[in-house]
C-alpha atoms as a PDB file:
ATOM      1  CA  UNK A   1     -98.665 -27.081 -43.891  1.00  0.00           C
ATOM      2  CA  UNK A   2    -100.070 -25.310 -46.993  1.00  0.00           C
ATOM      3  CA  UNK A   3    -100.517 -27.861 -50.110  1.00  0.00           C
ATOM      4  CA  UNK A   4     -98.050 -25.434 -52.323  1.00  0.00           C
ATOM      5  CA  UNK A   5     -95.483 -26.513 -49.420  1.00  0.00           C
ATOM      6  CA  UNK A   6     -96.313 -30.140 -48.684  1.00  0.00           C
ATOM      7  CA  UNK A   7     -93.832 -32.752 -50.694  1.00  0.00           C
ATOM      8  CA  UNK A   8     -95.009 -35.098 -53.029  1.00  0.00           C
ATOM      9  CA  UNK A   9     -95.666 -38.897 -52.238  1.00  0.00           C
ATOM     10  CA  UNK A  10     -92.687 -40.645 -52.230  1.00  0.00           C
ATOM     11  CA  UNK A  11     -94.198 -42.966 -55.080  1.00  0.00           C
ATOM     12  CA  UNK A  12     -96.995 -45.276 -55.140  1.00  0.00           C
ATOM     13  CA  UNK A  13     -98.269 -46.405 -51.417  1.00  0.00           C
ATOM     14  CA  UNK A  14     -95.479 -48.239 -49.483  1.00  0.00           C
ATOM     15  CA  UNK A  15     -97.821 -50.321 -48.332  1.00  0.00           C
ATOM     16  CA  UNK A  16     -99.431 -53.793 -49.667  1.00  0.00           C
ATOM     17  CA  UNK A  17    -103.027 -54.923 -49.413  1.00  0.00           C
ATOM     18  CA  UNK A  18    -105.062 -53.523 -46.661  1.00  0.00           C
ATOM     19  CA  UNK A  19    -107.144 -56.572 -45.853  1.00  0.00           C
ATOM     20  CA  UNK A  20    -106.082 -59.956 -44.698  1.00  0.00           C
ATOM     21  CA  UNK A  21    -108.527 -62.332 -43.356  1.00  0.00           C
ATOM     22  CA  UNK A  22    -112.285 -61.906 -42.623  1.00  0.00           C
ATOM     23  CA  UNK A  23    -112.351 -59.767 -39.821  1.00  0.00           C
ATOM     24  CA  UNK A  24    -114.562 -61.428 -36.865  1.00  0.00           C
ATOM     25  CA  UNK A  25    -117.454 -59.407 -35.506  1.00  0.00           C
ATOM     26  CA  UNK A  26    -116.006 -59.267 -32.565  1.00  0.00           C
ATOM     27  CA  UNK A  27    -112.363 -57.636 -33.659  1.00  0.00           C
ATOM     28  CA  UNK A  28    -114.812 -55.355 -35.902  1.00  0.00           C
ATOM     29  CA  UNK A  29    -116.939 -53.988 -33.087  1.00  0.00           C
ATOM     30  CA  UNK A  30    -113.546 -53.294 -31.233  1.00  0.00           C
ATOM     31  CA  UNK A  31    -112.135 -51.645 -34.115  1.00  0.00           C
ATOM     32  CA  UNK A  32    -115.150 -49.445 -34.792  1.00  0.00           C
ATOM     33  CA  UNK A  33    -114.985 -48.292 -30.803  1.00  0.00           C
ATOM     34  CA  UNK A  34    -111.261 -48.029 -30.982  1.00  0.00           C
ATOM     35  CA  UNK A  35    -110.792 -46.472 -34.073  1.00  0.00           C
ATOM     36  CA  UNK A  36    -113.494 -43.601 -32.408  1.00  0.00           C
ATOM     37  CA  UNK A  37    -111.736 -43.157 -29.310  1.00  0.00           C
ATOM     38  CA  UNK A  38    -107.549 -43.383 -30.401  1.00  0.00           C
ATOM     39  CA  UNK A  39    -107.984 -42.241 -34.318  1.00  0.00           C
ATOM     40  CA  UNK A  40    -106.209 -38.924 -35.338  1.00  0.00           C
ATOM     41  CA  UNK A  41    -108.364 -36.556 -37.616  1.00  0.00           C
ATOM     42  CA  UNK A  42    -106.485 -34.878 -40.010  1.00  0.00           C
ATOM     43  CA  UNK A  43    -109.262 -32.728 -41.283  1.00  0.00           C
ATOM     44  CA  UNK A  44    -108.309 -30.663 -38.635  1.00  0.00           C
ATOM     45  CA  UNK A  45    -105.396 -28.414 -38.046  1.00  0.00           C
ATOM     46  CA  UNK A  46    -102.411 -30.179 -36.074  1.00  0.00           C
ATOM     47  CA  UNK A  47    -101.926 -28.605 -32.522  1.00  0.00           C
ATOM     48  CA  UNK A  48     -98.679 -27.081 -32.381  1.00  0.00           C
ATOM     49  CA  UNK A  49     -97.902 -28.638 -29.584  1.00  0.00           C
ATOM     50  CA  UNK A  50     -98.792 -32.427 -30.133  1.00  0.00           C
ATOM     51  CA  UNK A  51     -98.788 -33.133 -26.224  1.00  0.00           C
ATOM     52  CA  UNK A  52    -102.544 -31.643 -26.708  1.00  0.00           C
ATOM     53  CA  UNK A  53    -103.590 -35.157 -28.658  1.00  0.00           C
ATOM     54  CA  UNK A  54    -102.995 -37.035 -25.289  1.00  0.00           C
ATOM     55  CA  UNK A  55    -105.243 -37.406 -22.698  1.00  0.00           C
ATOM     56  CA  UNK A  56    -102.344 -38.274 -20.114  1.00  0.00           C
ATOM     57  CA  UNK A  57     -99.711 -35.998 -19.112  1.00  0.00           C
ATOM     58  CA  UNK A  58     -96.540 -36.740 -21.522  1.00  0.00           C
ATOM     59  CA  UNK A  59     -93.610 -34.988 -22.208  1.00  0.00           C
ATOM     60  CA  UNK A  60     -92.198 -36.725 -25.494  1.00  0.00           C
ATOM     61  CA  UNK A  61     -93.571 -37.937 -28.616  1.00  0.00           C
ATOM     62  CA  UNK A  62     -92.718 -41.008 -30.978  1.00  0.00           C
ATOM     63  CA  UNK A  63     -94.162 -42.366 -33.476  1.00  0.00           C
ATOM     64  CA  UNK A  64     -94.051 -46.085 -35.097  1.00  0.00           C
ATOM     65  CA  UNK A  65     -94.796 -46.636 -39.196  1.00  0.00           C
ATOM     66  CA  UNK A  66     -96.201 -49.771 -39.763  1.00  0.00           C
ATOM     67  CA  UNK A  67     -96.948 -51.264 -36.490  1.00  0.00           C
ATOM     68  CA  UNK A  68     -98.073 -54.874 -37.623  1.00  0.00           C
ATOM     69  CA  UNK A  69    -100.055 -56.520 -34.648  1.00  0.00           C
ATOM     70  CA  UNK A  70     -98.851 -54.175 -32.681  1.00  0.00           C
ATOM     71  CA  UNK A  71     -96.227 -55.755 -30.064  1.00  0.00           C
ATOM     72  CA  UNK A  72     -93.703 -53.408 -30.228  1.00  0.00           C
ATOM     73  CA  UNK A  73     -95.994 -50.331 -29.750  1.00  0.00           C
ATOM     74  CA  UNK A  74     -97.921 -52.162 -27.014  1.00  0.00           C
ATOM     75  CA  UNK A  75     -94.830 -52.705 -24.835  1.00  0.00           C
ATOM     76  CA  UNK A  76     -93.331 -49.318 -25.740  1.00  0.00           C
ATOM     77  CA  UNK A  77     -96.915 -47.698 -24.727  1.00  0.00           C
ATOM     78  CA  UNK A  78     -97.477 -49.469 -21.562  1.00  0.00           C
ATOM     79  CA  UNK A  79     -94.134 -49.356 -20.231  1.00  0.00           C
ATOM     80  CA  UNK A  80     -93.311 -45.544 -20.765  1.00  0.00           C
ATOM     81  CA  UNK A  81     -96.211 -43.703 -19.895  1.00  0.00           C
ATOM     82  CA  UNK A  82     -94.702 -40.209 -20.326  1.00  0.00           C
ATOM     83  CA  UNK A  83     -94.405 -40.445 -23.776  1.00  0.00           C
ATOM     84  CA  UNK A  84     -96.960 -40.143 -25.881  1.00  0.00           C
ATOM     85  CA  UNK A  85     -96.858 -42.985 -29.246  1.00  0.00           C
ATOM     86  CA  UNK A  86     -98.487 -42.459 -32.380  1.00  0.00           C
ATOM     87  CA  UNK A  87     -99.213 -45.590 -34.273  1.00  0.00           C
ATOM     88  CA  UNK A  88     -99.459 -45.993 -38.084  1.00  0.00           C
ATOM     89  CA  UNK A  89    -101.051 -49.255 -39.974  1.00  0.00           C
ATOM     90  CA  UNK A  90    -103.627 -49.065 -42.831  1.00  0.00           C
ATOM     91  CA  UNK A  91    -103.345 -52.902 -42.378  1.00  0.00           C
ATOM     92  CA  UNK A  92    -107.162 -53.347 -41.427  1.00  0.00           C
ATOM     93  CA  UNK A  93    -105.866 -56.670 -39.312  1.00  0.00           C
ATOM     94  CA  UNK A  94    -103.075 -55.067 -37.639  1.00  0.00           C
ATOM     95  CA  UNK A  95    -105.416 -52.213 -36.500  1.00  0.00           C
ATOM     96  CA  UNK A  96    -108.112 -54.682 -35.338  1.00  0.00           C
ATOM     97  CA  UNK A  97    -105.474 -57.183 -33.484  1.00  0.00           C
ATOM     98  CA  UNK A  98    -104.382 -53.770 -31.773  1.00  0.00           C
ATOM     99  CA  UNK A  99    -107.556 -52.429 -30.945  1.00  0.00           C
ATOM    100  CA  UNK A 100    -108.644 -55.626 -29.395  1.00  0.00           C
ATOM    101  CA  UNK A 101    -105.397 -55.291 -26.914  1.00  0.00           C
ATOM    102  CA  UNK A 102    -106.349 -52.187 -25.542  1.00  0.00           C
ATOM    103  CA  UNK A 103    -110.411 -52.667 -25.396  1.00  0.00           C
ATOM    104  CA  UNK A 104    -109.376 -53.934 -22.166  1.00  0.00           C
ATOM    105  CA  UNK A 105    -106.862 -51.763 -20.616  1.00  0.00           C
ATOM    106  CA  UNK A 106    -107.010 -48.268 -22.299  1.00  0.00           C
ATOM    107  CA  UNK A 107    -104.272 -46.569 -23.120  1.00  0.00           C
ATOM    108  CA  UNK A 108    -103.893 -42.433 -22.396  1.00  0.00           C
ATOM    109  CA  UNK A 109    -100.958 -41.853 -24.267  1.00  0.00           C
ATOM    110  CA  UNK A 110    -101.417 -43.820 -27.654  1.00  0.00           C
ATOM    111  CA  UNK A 111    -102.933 -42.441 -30.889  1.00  0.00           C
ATOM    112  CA  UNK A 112    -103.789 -43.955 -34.196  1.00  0.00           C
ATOM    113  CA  UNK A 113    -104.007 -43.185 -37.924  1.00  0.00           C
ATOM    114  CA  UNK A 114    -104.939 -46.386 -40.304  1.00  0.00           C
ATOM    115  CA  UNK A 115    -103.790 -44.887 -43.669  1.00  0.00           C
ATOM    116  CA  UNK A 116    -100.304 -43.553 -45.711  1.00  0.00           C
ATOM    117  CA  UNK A 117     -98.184 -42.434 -43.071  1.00  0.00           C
ATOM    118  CA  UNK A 118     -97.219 -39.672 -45.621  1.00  0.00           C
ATOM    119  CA  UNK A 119    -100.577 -38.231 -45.207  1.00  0.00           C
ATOM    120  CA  UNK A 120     -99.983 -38.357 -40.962  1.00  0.00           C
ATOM    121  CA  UNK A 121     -95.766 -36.716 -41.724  1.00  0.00           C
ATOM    122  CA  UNK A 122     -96.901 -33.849 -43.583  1.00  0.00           C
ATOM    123  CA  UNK A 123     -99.796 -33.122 -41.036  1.00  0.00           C
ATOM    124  CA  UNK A 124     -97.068 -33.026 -38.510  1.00  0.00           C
ATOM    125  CA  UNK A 125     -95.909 -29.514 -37.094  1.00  0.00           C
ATOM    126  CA  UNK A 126     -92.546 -29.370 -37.917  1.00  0.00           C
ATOM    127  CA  UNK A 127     -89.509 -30.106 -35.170  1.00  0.00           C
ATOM    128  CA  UNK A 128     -92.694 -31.701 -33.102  1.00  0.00           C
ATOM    129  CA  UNK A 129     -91.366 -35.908 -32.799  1.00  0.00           C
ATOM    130  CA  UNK A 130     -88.512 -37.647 -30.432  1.00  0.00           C
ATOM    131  CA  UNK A 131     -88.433 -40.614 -32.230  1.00  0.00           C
ATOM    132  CA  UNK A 132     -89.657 -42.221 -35.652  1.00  0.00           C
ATOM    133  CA  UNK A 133     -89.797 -46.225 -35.412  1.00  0.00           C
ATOM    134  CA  UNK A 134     -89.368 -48.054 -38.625  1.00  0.00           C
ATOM    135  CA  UNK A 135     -89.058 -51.657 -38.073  1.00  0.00           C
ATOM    136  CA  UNK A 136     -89.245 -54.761 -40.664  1.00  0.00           C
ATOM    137  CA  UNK A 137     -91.532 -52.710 -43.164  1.00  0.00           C
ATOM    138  CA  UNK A 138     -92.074 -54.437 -46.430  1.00  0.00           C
ATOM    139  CA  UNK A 139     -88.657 -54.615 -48.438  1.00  0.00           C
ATOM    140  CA  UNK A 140     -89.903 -54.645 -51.336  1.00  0.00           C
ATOM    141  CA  UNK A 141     -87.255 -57.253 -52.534  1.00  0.00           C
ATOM    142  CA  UNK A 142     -88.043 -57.169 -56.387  1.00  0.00           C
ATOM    143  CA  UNK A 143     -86.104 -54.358 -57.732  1.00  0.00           C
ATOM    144  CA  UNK A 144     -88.598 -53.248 -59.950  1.00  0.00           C
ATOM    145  CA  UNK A 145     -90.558 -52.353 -56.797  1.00  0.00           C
ATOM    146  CA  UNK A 146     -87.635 -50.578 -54.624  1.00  0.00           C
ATOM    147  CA  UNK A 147     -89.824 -47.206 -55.820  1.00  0.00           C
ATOM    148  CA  UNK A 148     -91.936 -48.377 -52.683  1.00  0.00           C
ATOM    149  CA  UNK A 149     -89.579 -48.764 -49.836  1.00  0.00           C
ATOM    150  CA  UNK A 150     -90.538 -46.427 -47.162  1.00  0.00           C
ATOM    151  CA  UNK A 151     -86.646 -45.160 -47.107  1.00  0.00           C
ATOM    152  CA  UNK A 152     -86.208 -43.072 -49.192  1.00  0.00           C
ATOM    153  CA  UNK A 153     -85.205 -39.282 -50.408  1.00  0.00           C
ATOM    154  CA  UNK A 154     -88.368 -37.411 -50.362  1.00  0.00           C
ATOM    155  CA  UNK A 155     -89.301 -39.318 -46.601  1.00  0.00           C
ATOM    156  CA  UNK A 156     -86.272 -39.007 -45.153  1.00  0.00           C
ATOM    157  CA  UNK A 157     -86.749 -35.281 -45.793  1.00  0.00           C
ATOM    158  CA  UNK A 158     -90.384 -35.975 -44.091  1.00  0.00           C
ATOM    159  CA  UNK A 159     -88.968 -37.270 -41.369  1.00  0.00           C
ATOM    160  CA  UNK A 160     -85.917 -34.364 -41.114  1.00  0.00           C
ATOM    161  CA  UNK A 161     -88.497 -32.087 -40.854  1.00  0.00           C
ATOM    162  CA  UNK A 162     -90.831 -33.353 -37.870  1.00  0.00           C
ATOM    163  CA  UNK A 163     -87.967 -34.577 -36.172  1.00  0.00           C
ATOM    164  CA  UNK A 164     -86.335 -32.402 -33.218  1.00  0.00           C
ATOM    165  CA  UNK A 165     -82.869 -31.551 -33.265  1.00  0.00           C
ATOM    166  CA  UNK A 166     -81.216 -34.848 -31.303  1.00  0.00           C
ATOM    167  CA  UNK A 167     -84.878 -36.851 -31.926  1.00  0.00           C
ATOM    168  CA  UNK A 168     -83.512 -40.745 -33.427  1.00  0.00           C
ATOM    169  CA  UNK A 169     -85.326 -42.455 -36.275  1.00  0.00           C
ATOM    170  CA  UNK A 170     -84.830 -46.896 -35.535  1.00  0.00           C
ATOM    171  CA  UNK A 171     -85.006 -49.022 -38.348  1.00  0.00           C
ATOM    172  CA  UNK A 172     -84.819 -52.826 -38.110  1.00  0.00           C
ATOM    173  CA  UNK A 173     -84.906 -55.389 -40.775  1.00  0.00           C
ATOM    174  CA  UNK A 174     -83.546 -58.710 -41.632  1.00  0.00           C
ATOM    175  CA  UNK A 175     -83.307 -58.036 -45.257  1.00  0.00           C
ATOM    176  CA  UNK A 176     -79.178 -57.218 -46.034  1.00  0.00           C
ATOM    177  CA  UNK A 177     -79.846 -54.855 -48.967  1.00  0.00           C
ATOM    178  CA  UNK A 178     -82.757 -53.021 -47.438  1.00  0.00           C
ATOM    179  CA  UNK A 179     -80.575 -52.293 -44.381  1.00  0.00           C
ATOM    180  CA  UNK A 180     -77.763 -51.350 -46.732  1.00  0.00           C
ATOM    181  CA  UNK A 181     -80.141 -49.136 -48.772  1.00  0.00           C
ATOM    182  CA  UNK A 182     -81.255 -47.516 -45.500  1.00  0.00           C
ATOM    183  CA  UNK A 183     -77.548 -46.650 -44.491  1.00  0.00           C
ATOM    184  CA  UNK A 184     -76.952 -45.303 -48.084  1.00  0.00           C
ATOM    185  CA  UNK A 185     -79.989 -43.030 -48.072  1.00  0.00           C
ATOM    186  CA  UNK A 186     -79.345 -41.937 -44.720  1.00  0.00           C
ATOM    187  CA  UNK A 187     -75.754 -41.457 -45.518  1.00  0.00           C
ATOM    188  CA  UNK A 188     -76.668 -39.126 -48.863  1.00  0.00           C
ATOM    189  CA  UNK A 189     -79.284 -37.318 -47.044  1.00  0.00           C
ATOM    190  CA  UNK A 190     -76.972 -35.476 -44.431  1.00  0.00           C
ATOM    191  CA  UNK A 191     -79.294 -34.514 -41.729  1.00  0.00           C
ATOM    192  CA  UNK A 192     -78.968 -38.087 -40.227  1.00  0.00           C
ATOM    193  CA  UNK A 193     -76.491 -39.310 -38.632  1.00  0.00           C
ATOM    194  CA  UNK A 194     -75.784 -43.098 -37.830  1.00  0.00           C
ATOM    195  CA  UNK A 195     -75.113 -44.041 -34.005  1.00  0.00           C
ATOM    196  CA  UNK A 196     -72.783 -47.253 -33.845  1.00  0.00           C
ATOM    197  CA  UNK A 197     -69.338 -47.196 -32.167  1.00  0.00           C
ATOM    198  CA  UNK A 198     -68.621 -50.529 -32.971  1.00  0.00           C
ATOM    199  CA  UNK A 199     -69.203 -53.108 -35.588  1.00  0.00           C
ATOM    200  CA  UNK A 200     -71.394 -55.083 -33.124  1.00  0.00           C
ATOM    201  CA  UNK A 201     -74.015 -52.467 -32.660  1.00  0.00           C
ATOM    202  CA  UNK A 202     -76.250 -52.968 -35.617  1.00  0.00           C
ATOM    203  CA  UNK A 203     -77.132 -56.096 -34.245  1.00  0.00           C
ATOM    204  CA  UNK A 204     -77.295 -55.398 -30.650  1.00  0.00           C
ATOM    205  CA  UNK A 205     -81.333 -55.220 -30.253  1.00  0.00           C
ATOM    206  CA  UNK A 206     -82.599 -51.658 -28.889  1.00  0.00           C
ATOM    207  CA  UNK A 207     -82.442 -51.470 -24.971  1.00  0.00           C
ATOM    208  CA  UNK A 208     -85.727 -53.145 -23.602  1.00  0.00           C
ATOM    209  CA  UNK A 209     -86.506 -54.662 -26.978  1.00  0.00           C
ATOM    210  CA  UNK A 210     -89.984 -56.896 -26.621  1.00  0.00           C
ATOM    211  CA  UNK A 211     -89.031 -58.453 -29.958  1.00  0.00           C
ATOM    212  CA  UNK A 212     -91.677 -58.982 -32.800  1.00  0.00           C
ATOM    213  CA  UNK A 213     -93.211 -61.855 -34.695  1.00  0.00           C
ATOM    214  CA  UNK A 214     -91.887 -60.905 -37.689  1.00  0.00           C
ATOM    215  CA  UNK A 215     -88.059 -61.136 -36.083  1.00  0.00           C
ATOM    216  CA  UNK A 216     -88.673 -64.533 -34.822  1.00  0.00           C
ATOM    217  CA  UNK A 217     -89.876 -65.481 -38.192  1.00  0.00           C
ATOM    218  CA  UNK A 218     -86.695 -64.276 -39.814  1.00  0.00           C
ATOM    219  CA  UNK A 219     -83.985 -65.524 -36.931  1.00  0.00           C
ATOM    220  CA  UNK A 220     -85.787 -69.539 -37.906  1.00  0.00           C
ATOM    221  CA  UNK A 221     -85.618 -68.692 -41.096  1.00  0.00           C
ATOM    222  CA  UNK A 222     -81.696 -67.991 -40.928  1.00  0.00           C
ATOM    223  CA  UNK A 223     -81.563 -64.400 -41.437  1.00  0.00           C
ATOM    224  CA  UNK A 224     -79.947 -61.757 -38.767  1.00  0.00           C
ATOM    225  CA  UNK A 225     -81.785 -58.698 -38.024  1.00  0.00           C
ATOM    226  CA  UNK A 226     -80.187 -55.220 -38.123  1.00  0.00           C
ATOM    227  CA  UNK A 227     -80.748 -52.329 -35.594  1.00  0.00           C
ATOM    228  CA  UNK A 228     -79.616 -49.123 -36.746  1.00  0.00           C
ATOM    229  CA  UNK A 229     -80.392 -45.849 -35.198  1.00  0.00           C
ATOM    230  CA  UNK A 230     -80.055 -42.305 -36.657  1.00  0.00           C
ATOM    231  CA  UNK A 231     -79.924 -38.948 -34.776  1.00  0.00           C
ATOM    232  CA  UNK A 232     -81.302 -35.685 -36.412  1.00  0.00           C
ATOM    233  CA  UNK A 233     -78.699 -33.033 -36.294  1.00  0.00           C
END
């Protein structure tokens, strides 16, 4: 994508800090290695087909923003092998917790990118993703700082663009008025579309759902997470 073509940020970075605790030599050595082998370069021209970033044979591609410690992309990674996942977290903890995982048991079919997932959408050939995973990204409660949910005009048009016809963008959250934002934004955008037949399905957890640290956090903490799903027309 030329740079005449390429939106603009959608404001300032969605995400928080980038550094948690002191990362342990250990956890840096594996992110250093791992970072190496799994790390996208986006110096370089996007293939236009993106099964070419794989080193196993896969015949869909999904992406996940914002993978936190990675549980969710683990699971989805090890236990569907024909797709290939693109993870997102400029977390430097997040990355490192993942890349520890995997020092172990490789993983053909994953790729990484540790910065603004903006940068990593536009990069994108378009009509080139299956899926788009959003799931408990910061909400942003204060309203002063809604600018810097991820959802919103300018990356829902991101995401319209890289996904295929029929591809589904999941967002989960246990925060009410970010899931109502979402469904508003989606709504007003038009090249969404919102999959629930009955009032019972934003709450039904996807099919083979591993569950996350964050949602366990939330459902002790009283609040009820929200599954929605959108399909690209």
């Amino acid at each position: 994508m030329n740079a005449e073509d390429r939106p603009s940020r959608a404001t300032e970075a969605f995400f928080g800090r980038r550094r948690g605790k002191t990362v342990r030599p250990q956890q840096a050595a594996a992110l250093e290695s791992g970072l190496r082998a799994y790390k996208l370069d986006l110096t370089t021209e996007a293939p236009a087909d993106l099964r070419a970033l794989f080193k196993a044979n896969v015949s869909a591609i999904c992406l996940e923003i914002g993978f936190g410690g990675g549980e969710h992309l683990l699971h989805r990674a090890t236990t569907a092998p024909a797709t290939g996942f693109i993870g997102v977290e400029p977390f430097v903890n997040g990355m490192a917790k993942l890349m520890m995982a995997i020092r172990e048991r490789p993983l053909a079919n994953l790729r990484v990118y540790d910065d603004d997932a903006t940068r990593l959408l536009d990069w994108l050939p378009q009509a080139s993703l299956d899926g788009i995973d959003l799931l408990y990204p910061d909400p942003w409660p204060k309203k002063k700082h809604w600018k810097r949910r991820f959802v919103s005009p300018v990356n829902l048009d991101r995401f319209a663009r890289v996904l295929k016809p029929g591809g589904k963008f999941r967002f989960a959250s246990d925060i009410d008025s970010y899931v109502n934002w979402t469904l508003l934004h989606c709504r007003a955008h038009g090249a969404l579309a919102w999959q629930a037949s009955e009032a019972a399905d934003w709450h039904r957890p996807y099919d083979g759902w591993p569950g996350t640290r964050y949602e366990a956090k939330a459902i002790r903490e009283g609040r009820r997470p929200a599954y929605l799903t959108f399909v690209r027309k």
